[in-house]
PDB file of N, CA and C in Angstrom:
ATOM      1  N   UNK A   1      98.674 135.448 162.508  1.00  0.00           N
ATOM      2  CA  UNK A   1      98.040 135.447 161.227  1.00  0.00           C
ATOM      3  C   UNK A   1      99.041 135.961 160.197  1.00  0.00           C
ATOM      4  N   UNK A   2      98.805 135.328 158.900  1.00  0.00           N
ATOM      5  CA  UNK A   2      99.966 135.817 157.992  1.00  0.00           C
ATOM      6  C   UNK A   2      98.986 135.904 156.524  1.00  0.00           C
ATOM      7  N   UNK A   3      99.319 137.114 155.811  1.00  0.00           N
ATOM      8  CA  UNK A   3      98.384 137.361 154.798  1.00  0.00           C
ATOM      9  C   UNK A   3      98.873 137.024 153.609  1.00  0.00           C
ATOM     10  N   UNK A   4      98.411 136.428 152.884  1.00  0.00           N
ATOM     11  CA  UNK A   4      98.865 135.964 151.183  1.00  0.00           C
ATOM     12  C   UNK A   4      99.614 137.053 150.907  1.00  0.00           C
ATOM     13  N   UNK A   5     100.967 136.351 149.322  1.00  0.00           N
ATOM     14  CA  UNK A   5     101.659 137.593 149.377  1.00  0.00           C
ATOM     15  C   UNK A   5     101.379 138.265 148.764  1.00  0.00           C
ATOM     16  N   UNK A   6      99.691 138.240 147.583  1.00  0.00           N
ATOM     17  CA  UNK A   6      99.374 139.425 146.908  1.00  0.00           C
ATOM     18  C   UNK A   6      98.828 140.624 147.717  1.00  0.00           C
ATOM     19  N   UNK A   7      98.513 140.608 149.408  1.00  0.00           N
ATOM     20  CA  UNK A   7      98.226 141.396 149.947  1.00  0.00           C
ATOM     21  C   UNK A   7      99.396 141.969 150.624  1.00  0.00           C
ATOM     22  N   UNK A   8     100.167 141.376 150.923  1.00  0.00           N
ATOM     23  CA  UNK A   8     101.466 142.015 151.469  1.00  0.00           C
ATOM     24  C   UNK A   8     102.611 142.699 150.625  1.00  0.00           C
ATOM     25  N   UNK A   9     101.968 141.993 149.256  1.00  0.00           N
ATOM     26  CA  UNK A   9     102.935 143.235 148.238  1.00  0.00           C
ATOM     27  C   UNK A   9     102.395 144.250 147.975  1.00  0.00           C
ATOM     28  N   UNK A  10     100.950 144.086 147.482  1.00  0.00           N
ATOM     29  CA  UNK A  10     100.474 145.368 147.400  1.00  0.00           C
ATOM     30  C   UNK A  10     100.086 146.678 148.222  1.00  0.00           C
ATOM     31  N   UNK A  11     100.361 145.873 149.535  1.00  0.00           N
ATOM     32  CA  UNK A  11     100.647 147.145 150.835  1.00  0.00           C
ATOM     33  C   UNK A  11     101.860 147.325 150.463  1.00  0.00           C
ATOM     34  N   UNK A  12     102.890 146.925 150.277  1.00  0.00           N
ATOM     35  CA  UNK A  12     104.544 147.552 149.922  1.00  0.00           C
ATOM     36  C   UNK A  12     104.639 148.235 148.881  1.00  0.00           C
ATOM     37  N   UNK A  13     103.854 148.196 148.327  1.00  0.00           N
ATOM     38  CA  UNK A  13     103.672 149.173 146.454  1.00  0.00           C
ATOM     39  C   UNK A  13     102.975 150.617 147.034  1.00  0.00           C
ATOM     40  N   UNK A  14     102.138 150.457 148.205  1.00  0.00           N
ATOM     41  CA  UNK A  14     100.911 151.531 148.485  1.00  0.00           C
ATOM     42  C   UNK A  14     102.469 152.599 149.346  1.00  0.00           C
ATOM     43  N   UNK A  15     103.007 151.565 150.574  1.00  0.00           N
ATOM     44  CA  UNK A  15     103.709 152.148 151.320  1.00  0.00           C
ATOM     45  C   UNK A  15     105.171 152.612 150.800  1.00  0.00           C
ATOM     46  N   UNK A  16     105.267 152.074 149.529  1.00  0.00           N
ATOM     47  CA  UNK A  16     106.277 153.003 148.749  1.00  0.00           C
ATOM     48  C   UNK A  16     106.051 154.295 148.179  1.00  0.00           C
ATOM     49  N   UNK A  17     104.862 154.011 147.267  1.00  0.00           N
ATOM     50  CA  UNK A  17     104.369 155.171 146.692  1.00  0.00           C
ATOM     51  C   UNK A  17     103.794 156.268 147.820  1.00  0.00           C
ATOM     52  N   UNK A  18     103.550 155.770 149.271  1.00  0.00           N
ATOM     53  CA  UNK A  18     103.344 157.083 150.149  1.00  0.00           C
ATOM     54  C   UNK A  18     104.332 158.024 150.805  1.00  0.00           C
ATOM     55  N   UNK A  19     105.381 157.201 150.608  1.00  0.00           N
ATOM     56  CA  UNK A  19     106.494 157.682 151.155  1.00  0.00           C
ATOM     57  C   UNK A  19     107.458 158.349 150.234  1.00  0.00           C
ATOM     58  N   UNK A  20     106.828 157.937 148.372  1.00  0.00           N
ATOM     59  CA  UNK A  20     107.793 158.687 147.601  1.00  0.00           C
ATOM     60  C   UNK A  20     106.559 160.390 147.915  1.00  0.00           C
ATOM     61  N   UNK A  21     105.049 160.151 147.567  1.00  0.00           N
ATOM     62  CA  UNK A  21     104.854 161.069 147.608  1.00  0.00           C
ATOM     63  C   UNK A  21     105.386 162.671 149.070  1.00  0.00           C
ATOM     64  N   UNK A  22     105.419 161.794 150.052  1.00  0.00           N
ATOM     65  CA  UNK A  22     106.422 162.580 151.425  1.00  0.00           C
ATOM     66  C   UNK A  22     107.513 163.279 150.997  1.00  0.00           C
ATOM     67  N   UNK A  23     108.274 162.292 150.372  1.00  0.00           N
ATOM     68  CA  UNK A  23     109.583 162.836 149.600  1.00  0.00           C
ATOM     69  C   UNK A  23     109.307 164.503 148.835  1.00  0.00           C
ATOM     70  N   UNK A  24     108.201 163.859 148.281  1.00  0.00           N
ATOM     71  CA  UNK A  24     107.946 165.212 147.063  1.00  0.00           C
ATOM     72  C   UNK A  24     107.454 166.100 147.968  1.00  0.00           C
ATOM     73  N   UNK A  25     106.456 165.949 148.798  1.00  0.00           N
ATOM     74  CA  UNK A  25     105.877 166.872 149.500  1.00  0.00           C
ATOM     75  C   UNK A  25     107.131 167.996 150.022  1.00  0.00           C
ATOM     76  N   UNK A  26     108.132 167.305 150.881  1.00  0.00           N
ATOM     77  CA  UNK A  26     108.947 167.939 152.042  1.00  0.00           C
ATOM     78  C   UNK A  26     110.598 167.356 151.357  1.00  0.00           C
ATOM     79  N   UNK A  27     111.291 168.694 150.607  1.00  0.00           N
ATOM     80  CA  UNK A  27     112.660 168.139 150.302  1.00  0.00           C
ATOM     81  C   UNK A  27     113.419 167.180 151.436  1.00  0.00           C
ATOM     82  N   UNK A  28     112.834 167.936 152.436  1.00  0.00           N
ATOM     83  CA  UNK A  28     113.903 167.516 153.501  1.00  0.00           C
ATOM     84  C   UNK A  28     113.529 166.136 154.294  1.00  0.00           C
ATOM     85  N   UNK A  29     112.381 165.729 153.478  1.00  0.00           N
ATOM     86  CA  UNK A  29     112.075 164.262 154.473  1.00  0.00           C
ATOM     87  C   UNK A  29     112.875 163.329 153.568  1.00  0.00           C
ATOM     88  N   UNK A  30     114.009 162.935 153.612  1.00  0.00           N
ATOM     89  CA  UNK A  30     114.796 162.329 152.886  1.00  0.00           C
ATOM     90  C   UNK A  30     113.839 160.720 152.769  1.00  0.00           C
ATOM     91  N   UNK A  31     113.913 160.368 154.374  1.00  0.00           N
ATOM     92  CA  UNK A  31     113.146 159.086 154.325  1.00  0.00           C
ATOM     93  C   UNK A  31     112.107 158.772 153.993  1.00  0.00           C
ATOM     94  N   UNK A  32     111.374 159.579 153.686  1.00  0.00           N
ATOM     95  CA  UNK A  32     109.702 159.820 153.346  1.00  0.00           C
ATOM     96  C   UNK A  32     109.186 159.088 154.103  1.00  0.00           C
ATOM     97  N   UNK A  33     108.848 159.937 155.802  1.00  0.00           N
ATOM     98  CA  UNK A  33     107.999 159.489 156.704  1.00  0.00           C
ATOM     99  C   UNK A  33     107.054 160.591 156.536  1.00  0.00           C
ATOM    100  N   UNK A  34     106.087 159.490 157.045  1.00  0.00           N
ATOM    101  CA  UNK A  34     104.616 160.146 156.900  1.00  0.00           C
ATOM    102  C   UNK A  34     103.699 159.250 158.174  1.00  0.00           C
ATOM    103  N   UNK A  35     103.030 160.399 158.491  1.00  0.00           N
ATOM    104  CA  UNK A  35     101.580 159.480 159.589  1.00  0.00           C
ATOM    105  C   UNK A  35     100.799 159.020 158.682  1.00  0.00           C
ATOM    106  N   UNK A  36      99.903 158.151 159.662  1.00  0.00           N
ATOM    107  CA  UNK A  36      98.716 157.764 159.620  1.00  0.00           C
ATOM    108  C   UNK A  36      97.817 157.427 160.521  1.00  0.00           C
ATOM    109  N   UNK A  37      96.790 157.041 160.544  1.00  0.00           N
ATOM    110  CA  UNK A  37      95.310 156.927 161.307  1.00  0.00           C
ATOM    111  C   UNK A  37      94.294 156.385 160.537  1.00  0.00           C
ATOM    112  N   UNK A  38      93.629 155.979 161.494  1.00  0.00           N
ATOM    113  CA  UNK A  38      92.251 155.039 160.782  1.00  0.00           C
ATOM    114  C   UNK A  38      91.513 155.599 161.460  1.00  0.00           C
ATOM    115  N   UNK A  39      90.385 155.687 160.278  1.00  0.00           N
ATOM    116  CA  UNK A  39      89.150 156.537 161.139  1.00  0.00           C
ATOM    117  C   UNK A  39      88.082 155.557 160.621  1.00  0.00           C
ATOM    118  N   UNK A  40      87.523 155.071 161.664  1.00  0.00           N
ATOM    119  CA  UNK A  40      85.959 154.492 161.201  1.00  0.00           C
ATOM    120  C   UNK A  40      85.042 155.136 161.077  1.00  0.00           C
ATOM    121  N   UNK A  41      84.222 154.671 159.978  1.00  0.00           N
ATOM    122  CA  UNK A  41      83.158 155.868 160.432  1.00  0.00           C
ATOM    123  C   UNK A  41      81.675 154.906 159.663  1.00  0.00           C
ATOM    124  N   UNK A  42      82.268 154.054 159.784  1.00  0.00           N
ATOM    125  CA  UNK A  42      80.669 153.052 159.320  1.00  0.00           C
ATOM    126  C   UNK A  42      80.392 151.875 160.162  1.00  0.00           C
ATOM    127  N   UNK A  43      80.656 150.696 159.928  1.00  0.00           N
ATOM    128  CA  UNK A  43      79.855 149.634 160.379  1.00  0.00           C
ATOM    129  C   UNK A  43      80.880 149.594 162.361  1.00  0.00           C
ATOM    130  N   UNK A  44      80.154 148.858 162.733  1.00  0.00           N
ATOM    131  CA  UNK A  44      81.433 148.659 164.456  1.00  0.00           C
ATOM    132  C   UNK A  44      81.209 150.172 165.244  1.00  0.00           C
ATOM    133  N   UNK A  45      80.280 151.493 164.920  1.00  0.00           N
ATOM    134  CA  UNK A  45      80.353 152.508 165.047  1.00  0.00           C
ATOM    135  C   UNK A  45      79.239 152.545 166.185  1.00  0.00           C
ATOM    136  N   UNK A  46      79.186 152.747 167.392  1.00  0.00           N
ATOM    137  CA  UNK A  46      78.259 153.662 168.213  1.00  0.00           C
ATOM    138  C   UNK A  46      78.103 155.105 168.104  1.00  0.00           C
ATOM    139  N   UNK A  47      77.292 155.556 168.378  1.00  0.00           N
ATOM    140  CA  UNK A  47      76.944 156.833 167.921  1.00  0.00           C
ATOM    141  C   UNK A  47      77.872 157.478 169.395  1.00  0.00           C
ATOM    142  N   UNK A  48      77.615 157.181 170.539  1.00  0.00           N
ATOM    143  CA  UNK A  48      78.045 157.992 171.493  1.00  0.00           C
ATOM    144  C   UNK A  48      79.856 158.362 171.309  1.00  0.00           C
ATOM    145  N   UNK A  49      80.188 157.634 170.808  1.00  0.00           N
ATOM    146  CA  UNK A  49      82.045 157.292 170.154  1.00  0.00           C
ATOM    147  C   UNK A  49      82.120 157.763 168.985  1.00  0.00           C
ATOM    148  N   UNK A  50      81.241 158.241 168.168  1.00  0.00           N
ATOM    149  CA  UNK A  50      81.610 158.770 166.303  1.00  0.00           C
ATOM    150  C   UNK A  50      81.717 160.040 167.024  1.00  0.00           C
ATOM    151  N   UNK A  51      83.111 160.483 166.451  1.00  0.00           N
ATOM    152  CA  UNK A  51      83.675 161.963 166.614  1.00  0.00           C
ATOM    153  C   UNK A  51      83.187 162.615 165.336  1.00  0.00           C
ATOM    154  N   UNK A  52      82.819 163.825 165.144  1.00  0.00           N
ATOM    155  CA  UNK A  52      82.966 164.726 163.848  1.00  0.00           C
ATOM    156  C   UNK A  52      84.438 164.895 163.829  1.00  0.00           C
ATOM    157  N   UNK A  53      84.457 166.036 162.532  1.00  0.00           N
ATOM    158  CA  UNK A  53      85.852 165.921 161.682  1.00  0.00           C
ATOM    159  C   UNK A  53      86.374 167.146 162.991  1.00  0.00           C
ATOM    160  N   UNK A  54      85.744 167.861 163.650  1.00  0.00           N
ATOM    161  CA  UNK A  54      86.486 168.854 164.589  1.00  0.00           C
ATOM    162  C   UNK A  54      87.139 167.947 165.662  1.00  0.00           C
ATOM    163  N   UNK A  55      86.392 166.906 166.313  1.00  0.00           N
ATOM    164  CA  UNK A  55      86.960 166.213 167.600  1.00  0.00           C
ATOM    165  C   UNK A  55      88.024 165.449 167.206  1.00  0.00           C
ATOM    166  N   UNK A  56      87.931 164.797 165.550  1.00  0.00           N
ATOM    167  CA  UNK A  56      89.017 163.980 165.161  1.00  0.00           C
ATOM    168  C   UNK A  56      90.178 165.134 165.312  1.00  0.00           C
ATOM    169  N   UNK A  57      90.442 166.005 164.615  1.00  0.00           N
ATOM    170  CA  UNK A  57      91.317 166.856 164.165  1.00  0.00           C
ATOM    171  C   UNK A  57      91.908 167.226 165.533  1.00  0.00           C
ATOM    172  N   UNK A  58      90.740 168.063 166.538  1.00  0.00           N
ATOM    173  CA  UNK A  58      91.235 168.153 167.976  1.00  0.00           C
ATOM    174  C   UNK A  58      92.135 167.333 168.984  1.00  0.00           C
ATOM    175  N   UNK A  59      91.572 165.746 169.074  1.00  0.00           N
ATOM    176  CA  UNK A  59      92.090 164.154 169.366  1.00  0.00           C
ATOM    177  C   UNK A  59      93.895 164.242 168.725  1.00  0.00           C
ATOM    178  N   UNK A  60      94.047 164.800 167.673  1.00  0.00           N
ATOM    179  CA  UNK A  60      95.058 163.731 166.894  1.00  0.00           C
ATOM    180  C   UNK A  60      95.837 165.371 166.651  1.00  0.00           C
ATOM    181  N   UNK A  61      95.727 166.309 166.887  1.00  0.00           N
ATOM    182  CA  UNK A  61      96.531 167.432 166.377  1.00  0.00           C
ATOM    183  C   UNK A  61      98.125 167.477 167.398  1.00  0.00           C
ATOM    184  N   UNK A  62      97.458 167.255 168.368  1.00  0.00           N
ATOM    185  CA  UNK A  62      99.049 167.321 169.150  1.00  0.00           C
ATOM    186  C   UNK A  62      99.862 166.153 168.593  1.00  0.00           C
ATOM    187  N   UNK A  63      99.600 164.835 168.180  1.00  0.00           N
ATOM    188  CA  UNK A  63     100.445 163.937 167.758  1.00  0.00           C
ATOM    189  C   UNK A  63     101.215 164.250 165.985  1.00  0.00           C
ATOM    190  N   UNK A  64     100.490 165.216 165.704  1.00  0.00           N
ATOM    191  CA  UNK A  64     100.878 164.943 163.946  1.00  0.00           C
ATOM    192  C   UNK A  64     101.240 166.357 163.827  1.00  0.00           C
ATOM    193  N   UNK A  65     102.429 166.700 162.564  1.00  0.00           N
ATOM    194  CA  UNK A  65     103.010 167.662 162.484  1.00  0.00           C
ATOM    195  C   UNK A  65     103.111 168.357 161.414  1.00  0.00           C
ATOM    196  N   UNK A  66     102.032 169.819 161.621  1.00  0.00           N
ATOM    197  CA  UNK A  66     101.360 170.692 160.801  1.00  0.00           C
ATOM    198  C   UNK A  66     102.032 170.443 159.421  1.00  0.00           C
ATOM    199  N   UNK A  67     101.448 170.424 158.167  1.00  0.00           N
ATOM    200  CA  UNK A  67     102.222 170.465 156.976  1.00  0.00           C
ATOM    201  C   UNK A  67     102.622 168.974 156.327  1.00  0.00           C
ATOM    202  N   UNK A  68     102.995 167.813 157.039  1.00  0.00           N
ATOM    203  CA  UNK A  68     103.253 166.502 157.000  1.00  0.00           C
ATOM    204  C   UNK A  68     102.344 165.786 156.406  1.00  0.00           C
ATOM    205  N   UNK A  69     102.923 164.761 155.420  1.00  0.00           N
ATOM    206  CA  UNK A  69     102.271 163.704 154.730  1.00  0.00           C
ATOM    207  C   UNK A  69     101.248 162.734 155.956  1.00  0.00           C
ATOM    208  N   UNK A  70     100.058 162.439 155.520  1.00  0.00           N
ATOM    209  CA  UNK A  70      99.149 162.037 156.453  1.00  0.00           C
ATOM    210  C   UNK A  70      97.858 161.083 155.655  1.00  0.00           C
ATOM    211  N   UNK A  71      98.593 159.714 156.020  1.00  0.00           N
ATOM    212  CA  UNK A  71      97.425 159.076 155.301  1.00  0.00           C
ATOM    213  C   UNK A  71      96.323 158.589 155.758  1.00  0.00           C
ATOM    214  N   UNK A  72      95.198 158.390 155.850  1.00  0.00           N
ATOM    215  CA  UNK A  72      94.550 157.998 156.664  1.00  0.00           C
ATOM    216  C   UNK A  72      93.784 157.206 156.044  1.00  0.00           C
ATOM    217  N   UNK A  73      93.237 155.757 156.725  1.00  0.00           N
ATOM    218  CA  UNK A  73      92.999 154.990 155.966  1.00  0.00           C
ATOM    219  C   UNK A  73      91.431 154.890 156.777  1.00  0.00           C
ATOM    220  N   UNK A  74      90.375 154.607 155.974  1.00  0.00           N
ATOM    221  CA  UNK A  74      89.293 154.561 155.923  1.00  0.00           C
ATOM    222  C   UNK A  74      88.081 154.527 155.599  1.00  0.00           C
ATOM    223  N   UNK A  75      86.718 153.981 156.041  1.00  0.00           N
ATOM    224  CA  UNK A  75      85.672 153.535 155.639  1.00  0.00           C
ATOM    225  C   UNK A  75      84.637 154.744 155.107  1.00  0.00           C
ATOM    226  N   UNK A  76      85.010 155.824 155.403  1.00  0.00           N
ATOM    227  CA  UNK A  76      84.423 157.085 155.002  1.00  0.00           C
ATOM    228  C   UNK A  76      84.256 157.395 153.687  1.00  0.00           C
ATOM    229  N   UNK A  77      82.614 157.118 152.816  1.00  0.00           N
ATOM    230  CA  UNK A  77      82.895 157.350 151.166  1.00  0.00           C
ATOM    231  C   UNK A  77      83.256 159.081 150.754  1.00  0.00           C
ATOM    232  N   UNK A  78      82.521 159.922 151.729  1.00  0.00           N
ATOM    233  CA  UNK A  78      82.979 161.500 151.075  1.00  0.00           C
ATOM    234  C   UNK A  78      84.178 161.663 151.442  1.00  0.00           C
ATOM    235  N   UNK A  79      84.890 161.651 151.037  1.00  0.00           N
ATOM    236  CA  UNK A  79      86.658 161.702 151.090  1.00  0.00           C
ATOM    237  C   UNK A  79      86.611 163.441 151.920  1.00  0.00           C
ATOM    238  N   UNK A  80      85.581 164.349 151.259  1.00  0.00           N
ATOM    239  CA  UNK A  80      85.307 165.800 151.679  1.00  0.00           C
ATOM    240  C   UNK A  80      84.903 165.898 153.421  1.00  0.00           C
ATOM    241  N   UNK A  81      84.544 165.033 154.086  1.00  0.00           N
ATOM    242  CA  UNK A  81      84.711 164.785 155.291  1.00  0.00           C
ATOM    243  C   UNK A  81      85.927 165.425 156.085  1.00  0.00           C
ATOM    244  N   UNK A  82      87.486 164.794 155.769  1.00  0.00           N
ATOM    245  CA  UNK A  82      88.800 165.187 156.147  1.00  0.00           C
ATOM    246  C   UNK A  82      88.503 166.537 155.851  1.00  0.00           C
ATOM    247  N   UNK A  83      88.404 167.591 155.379  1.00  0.00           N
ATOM    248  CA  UNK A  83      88.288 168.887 154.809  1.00  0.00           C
ATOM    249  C   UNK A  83      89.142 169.843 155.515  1.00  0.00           C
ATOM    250  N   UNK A  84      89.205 169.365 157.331  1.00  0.00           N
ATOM    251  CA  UNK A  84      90.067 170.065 158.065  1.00  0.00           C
ATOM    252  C   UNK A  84      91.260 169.635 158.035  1.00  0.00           C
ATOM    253  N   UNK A  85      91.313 168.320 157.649  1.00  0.00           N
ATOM    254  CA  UNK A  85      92.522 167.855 158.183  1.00  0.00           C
ATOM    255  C   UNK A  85      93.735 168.215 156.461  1.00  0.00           C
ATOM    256  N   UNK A  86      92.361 168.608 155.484  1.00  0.00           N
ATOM    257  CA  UNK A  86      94.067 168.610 154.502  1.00  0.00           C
ATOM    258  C   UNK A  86      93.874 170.066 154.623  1.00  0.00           C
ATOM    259  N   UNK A  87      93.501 171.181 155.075  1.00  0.00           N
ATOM    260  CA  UNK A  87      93.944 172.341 155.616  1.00  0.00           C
ATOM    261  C   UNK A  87      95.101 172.347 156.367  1.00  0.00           C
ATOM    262  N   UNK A  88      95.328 171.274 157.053  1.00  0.00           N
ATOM    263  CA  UNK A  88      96.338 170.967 158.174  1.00  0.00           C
ATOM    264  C   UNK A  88      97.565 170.358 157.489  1.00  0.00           C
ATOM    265  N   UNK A  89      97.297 169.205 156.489  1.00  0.00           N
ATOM    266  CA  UNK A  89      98.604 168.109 156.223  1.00  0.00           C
ATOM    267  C   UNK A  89      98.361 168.158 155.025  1.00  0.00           C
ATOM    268  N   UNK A  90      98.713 167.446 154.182  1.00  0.00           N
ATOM    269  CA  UNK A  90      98.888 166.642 152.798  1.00  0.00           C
ATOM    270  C   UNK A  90      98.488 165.279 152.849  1.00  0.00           C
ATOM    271  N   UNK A  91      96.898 165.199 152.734  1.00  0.00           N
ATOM    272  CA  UNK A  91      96.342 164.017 153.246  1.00  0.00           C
ATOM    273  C   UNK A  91      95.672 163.229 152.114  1.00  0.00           C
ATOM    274  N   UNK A  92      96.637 162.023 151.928  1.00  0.00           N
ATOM    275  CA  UNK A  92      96.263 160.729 151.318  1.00  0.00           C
ATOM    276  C   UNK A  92      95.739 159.467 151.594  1.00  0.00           C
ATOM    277  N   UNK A  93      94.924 159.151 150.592  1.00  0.00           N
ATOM    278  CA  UNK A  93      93.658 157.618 151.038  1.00  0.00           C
ATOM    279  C   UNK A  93      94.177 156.471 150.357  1.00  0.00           C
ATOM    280  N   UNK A  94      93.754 155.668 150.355  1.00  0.00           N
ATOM    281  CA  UNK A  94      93.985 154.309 149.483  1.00  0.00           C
ATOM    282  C   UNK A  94      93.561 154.476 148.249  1.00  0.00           C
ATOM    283  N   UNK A  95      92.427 155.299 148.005  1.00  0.00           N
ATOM    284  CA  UNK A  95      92.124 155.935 146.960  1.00  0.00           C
ATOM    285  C   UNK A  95      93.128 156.654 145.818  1.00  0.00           C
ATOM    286  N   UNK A  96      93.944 156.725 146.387  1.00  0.00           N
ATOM    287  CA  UNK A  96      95.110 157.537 145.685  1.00  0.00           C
ATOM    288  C   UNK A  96      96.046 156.632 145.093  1.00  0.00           C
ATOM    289  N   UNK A  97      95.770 155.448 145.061  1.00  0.00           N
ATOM    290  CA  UNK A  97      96.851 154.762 145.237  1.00  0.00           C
ATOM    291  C   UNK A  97      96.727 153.247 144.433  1.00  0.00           C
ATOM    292  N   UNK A  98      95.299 153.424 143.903  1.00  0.00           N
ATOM    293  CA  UNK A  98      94.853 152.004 142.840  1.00  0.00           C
ATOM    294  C   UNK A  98      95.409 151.576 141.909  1.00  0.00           C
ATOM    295  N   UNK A  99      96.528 152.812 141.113  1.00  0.00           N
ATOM    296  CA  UNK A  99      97.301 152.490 139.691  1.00  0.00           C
ATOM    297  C   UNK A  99      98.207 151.205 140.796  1.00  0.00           C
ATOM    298  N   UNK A 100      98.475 151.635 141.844  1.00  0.00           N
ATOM    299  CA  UNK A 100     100.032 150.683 142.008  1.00  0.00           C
ATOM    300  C   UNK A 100      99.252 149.673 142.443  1.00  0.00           C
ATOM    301  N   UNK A 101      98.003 148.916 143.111  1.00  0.00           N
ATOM    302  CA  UNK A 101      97.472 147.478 143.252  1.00  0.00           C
ATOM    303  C   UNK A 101      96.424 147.059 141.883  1.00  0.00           C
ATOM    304  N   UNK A 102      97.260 147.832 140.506  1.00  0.00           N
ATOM    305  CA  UNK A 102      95.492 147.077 139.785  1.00  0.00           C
ATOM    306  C   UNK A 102      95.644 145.781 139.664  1.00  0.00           C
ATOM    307  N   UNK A 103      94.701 145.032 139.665  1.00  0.00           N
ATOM    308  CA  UNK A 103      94.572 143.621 139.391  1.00  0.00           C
ATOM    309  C   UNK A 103      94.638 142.806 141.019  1.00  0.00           C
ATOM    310  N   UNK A 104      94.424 143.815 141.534  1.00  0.00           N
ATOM    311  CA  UNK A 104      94.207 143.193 143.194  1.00  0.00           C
ATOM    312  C   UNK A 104      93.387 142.964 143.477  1.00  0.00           C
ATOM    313  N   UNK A 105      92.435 141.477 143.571  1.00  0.00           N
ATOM    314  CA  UNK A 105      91.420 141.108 144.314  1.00  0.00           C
ATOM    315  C   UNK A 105      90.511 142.461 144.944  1.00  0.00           C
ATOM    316  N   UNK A 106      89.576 143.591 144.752  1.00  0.00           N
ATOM    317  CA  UNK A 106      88.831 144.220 145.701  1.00  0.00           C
ATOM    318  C   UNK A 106      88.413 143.994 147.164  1.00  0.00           C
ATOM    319  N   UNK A 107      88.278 142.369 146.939  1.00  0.00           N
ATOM    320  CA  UNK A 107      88.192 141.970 148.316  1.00  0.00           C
ATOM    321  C   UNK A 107      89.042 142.038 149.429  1.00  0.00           C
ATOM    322  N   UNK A 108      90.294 142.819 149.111  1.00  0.00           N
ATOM    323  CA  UNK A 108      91.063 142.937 149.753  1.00  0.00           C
ATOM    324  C   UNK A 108      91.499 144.057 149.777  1.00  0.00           C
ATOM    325  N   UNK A 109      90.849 145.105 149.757  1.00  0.00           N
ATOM    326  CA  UNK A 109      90.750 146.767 149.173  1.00  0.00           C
ATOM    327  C   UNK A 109      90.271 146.861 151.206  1.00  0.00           C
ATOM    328  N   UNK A 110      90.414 147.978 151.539  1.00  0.00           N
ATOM    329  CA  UNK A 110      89.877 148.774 152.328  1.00  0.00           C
ATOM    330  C   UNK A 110      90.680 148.437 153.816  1.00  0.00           C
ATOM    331  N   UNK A 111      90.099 149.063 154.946  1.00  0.00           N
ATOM    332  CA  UNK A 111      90.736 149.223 156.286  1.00  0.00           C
ATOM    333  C   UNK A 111      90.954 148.389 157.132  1.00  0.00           C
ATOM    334  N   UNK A 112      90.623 147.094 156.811  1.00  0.00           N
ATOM    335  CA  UNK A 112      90.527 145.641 157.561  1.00  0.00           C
ATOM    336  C   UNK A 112      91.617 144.812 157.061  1.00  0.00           C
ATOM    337  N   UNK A 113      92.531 145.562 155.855  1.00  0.00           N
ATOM    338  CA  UNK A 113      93.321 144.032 154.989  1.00  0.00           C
ATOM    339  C   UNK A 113      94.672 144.978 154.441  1.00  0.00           C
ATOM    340  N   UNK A 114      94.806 145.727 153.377  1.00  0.00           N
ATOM    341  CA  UNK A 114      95.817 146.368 153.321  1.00  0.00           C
ATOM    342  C   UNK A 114      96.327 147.831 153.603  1.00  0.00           C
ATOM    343  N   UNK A 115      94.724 148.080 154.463  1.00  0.00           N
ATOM    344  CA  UNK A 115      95.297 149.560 154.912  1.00  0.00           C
ATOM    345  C   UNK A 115      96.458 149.189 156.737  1.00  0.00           C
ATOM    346  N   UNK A 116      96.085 148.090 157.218  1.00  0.00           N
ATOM    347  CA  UNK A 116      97.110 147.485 158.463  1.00  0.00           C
ATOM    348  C   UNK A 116      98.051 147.860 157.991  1.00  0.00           C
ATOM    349  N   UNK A 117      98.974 147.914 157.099  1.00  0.00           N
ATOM    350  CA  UNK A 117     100.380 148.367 156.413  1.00  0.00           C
ATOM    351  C   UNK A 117     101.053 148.993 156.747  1.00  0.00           C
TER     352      UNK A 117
END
């Protein structure tokens, strides 16, 4: 599958601007690497598989490194949900990030299309 290139630029505008913000975060991340993760938390969801924000944080703490840029892309509207996790990182959404796609189709907004990036 190959995605039109207004969706593949505007993931390169999102994944620039996350990696300048890394930069700023941490002098020393020259390259501005940063994690990420997708967290579902609406439709495709069984209840016996929806983690709270402790099991997420628990799940994913040994992989990610205390203090680090951390974006996480997802279906979750209270952004206040993460609450542990930006105690932990410097944690950014797609939300953060609309000045650099305006004029982008919405339909192509969220965790199924340019959060893959």
């Amino acid at each position: 599958m190959r995605y039109i290139d207004e969706i593949v630029c505007a993931a390169a505008r999102i994944v620039k601007a996350v990696r300048e913000r890394a930069r700023k975060h941490s002098a020393s991340n020259t390259k501005g690497e940063y994690d990420s993760m997708h967290v579902r938390r609406g439709d495709f969801q069984f209840k016996n598989v929806k983690l709270d924000v402790d099991g997420l944080y628990k799940e994913s703490k040994d992989y990610l490194k205390e203090g680090d840029t951390l974006y996480i892309a997802t279906d979750e509207k209270k952004k206040d949900f993460f609450g542990l996790f930006k105690e932990h990182y410097d944690v950014t959404f797609l939300d953060d990030y609309m000045d650099v796609i305006e004029g982008v189709n919405p339909n192509y907004y969220g965790t199924c299309i340019m959060d893959q990036f």
